[in-house]
Protein backbone atom coordinates (compact mmCIF):
# COMPACT_ATOMS: atom_id res chain seq x y z
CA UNK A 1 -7.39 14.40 12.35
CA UNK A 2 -8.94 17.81 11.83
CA UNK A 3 -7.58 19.83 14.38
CA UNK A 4 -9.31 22.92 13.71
CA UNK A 5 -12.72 23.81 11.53
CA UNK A 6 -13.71 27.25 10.70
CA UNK A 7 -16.08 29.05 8.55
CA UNK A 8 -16.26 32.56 7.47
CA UNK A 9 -17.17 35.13 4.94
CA UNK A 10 -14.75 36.01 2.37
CA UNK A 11 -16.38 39.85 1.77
CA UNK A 12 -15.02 40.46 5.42
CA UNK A 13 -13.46 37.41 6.92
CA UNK A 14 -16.73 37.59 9.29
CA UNK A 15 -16.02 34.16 11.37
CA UNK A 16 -19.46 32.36 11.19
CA UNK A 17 -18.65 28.85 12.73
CA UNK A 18 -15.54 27.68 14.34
CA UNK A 19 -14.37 24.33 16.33
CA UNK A 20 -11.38 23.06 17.42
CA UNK A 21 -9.65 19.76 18.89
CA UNK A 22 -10.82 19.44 22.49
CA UNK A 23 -6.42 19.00 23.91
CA UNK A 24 -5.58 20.90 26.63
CA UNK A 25 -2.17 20.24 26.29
CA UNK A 26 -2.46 21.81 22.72
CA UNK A 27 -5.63 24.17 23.06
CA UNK A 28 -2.77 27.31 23.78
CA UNK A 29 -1.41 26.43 20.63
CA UNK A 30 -4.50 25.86 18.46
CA UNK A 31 -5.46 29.10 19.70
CA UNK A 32 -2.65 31.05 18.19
CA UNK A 33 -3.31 28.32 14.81
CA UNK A 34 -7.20 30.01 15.14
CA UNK A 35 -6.43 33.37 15.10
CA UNK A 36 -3.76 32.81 12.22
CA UNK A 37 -6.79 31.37 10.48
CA UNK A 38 -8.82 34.43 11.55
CA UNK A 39 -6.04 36.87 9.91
CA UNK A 40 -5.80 34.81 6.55
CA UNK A 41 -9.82 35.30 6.58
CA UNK A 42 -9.44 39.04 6.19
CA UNK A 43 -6.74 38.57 3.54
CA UNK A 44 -8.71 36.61 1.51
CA UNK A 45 -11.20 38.28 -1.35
CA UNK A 46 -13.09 37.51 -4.41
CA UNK A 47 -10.07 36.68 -6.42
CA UNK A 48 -8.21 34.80 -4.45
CA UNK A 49 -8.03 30.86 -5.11
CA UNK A 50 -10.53 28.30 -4.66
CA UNK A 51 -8.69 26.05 -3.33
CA UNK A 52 -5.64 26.24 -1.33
CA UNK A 53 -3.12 24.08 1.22
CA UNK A 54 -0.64 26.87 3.43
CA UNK A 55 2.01 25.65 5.40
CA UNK A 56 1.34 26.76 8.84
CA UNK A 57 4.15 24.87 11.78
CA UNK A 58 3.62 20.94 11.61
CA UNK A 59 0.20 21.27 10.12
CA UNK A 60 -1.41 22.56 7.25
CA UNK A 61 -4.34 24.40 6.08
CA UNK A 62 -6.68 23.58 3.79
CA UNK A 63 -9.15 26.02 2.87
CA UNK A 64 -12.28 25.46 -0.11
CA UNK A 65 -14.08 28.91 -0.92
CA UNK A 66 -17.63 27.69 -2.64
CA UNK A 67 -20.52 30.89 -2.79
CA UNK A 68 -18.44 33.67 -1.20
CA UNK A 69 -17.83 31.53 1.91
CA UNK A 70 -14.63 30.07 2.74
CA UNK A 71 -14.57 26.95 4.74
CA UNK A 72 -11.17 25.88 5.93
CA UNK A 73 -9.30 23.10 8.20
CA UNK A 74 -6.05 22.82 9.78
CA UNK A 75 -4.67 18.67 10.08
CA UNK A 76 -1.30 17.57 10.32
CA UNK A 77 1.29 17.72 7.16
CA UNK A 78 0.88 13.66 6.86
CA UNK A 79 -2.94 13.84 6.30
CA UNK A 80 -3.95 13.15 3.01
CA UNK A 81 -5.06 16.03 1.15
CA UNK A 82 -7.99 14.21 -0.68
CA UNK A 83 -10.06 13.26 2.92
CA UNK A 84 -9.56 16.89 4.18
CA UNK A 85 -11.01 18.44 0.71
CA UNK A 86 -13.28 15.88 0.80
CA UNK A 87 -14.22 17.07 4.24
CA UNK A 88 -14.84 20.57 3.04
CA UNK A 89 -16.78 19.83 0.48
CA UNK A 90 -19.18 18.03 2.48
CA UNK A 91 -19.18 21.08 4.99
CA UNK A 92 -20.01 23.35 2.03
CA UNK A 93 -22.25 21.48 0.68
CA UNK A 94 -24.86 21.37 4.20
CA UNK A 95 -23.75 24.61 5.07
CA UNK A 96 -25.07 26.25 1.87
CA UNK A 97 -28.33 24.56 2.37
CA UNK A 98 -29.06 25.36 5.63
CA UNK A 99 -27.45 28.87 5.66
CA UNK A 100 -26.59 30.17 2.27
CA UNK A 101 -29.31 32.82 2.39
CA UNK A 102 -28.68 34.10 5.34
CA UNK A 103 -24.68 34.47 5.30
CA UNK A 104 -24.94 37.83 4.06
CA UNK A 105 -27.54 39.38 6.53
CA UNK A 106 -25.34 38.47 9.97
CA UNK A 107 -22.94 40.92 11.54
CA UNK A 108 -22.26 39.30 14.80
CA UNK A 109 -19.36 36.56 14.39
CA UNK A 110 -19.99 32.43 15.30
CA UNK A 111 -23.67 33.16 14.14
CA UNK A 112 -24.31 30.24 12.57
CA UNK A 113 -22.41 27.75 16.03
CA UNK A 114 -25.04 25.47 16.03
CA UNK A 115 -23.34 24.07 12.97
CA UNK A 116 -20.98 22.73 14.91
CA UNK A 117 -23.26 19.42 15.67
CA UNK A 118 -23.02 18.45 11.89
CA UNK A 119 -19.06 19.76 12.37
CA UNK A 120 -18.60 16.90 14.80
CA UNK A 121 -20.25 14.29 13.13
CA UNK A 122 -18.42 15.00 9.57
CA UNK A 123 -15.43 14.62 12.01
CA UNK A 124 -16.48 11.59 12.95
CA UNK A 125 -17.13 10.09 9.42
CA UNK A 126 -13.66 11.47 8.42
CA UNK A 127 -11.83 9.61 10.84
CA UNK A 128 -13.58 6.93 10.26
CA UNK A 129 -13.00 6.66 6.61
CA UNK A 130 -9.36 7.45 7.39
CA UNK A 131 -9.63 4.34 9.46
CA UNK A 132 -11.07 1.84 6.60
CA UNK A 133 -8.34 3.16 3.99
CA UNK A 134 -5.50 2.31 6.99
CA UNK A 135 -6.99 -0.80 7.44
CA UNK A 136 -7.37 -0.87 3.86
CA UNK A 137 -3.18 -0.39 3.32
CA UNK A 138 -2.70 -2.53 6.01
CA UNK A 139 -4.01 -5.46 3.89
CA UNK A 140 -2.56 -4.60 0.69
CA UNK A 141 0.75 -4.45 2.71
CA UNK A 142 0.07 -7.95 4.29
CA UNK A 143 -0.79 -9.39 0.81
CA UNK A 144 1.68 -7.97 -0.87
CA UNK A 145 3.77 -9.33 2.09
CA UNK A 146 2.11 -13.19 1.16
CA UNK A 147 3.31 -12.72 -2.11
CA UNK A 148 6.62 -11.95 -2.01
CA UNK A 149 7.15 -14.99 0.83
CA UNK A 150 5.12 -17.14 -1.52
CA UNK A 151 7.55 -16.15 -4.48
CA UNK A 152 10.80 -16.87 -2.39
CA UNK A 153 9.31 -20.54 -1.47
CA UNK A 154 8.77 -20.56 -5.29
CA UNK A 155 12.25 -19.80 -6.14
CA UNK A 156 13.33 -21.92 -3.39
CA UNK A 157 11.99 -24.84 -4.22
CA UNK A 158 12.79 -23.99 -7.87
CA UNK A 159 16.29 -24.07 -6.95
CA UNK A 160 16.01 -27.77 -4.96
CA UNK A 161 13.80 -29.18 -8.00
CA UNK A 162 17.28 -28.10 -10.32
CA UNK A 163 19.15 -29.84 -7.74
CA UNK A 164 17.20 -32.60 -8.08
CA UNK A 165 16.72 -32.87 -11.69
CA UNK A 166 21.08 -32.41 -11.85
CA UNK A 167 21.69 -35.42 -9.25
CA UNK A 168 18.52 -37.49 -11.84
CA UNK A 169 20.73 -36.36 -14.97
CA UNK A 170 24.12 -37.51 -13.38
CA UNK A 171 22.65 -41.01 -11.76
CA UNK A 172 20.77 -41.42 -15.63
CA UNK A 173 24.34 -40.87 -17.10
CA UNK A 174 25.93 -43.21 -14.57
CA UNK A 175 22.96 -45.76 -15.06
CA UNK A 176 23.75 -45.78 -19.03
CA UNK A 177 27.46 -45.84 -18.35
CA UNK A 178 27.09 -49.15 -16.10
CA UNK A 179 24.53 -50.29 -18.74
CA UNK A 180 27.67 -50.26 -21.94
CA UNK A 181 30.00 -51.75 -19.39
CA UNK A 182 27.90 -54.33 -18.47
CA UNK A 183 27.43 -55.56 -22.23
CA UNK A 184 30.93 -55.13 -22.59
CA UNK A 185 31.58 -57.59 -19.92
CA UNK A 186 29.16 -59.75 -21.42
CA UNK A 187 30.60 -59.76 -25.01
CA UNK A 188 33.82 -60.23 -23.35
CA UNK A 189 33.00 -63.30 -21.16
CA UNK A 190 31.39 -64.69 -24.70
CA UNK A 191 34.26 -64.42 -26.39
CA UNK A 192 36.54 -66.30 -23.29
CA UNK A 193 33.86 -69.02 -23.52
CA UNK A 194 33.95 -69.22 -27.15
CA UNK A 195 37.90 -68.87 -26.91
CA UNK A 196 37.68 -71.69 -23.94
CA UNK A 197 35.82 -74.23 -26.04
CA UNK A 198 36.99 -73.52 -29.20
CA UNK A 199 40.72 -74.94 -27.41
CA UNK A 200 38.69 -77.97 -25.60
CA UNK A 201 37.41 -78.61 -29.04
CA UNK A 202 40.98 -78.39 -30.98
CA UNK A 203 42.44 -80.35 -27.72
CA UNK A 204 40.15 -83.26 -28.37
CA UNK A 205 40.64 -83.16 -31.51
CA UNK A 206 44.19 -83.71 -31.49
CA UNK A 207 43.90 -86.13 -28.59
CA UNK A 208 42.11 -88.66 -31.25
CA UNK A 209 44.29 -88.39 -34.03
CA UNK A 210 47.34 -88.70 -32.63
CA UNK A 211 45.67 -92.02 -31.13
């Protein structure tokens, strides 16, 4: 969340619109953040960078200089860089429109407040946006959550289907095993019978000539 918003000029480090998080258990606090921000205004110049994140306690300031005007924003470390430029490039943008010809004639300092309204609602939008790419992660993180429980039933029920297909192989082994010994029995019980009548035959036999 933006805690703190502030526009100035970079020729002087005139402040020309300024907002902060409505906290008052941290307004003392963003106070001492604003005027910080006011003192980095007056160190800034024609030469110094477009673009630029400063370490400030547990926040951090991002600042965008666009037509000799610096717009800047103070969020917490964890905020993603990309929304807050993104922020002050929208601020830049419908600040330049409305007041770029004008920033050079004021002396007087918040001279352009009313800005705040449009402030407030690229707040809103911000936070917002922040919102849909949270919810965003969030569902990435739940699918990619699907998938990997999906995968482990996978390689789960690989792991029965070997079992399976093992105790198939070993009773299809058995199967053929009982199959020889079962013709094996059956060539041997031939042979007894064969054996058996072959000695009823010769018995006979003998029986009548000896007669």
């Amino acid at each position: 969340m933006a805690q703190l918003t502030m526009i100035a000029r970079v020729i002087d480090g005139l402040p020309l619109v300024g907002t902060m998080q409505d906290d008052e258990q941290s307004g003392r606090s963003i106070l001492d953040y604003q005027n910080q921000a006011k003192m980095l205004f007056r160190k800034l110049g024609t030469h110094s960078p477009a673009r630029s994140s400063i370490e400030t306690g547990p926040y951090l300031f991002h600042y965008l200089i666009e037509n000799d005007v610096c717009y800047l924003v103070m969020v917490d470390k964890m905020y993603s860089k990309r929304l807050a430029f993104n922020y002050l490039e929208d601020l830049a943008q419908e600040f330049h429109t409305n007041y770029g010809r004008r920033v050079n004639s004021v002396t007087r300092p918040y001279a352009f407040i009313e800005f705040d309204v449009y402030i407030q609602k690229a707040k809103k939008q911000l936070t917002d946006r922040r919102r849909n790419i949270s919810s965003i992660n969030t569902q990435l993180q739940d699918v990619q959550r699907i998938m990997v429980q999906n995968i482990d039933d996978v390689l789960q029920r690989g792991t029965v289907l070997a079992e399976l297909d093992t105790k198939t192989q070993n009773l299809s082994m058995m199967s053929q095993k009982y199959k020889k010994d079962a013709k094996m029995l059956n060539r041997k019980s031939m042979y007894v019978k064969a054996a058996a009548g072959a000695a009823i035959f010769i018995v006979f036999v003998l029986y009548f000539w000896v007669l």
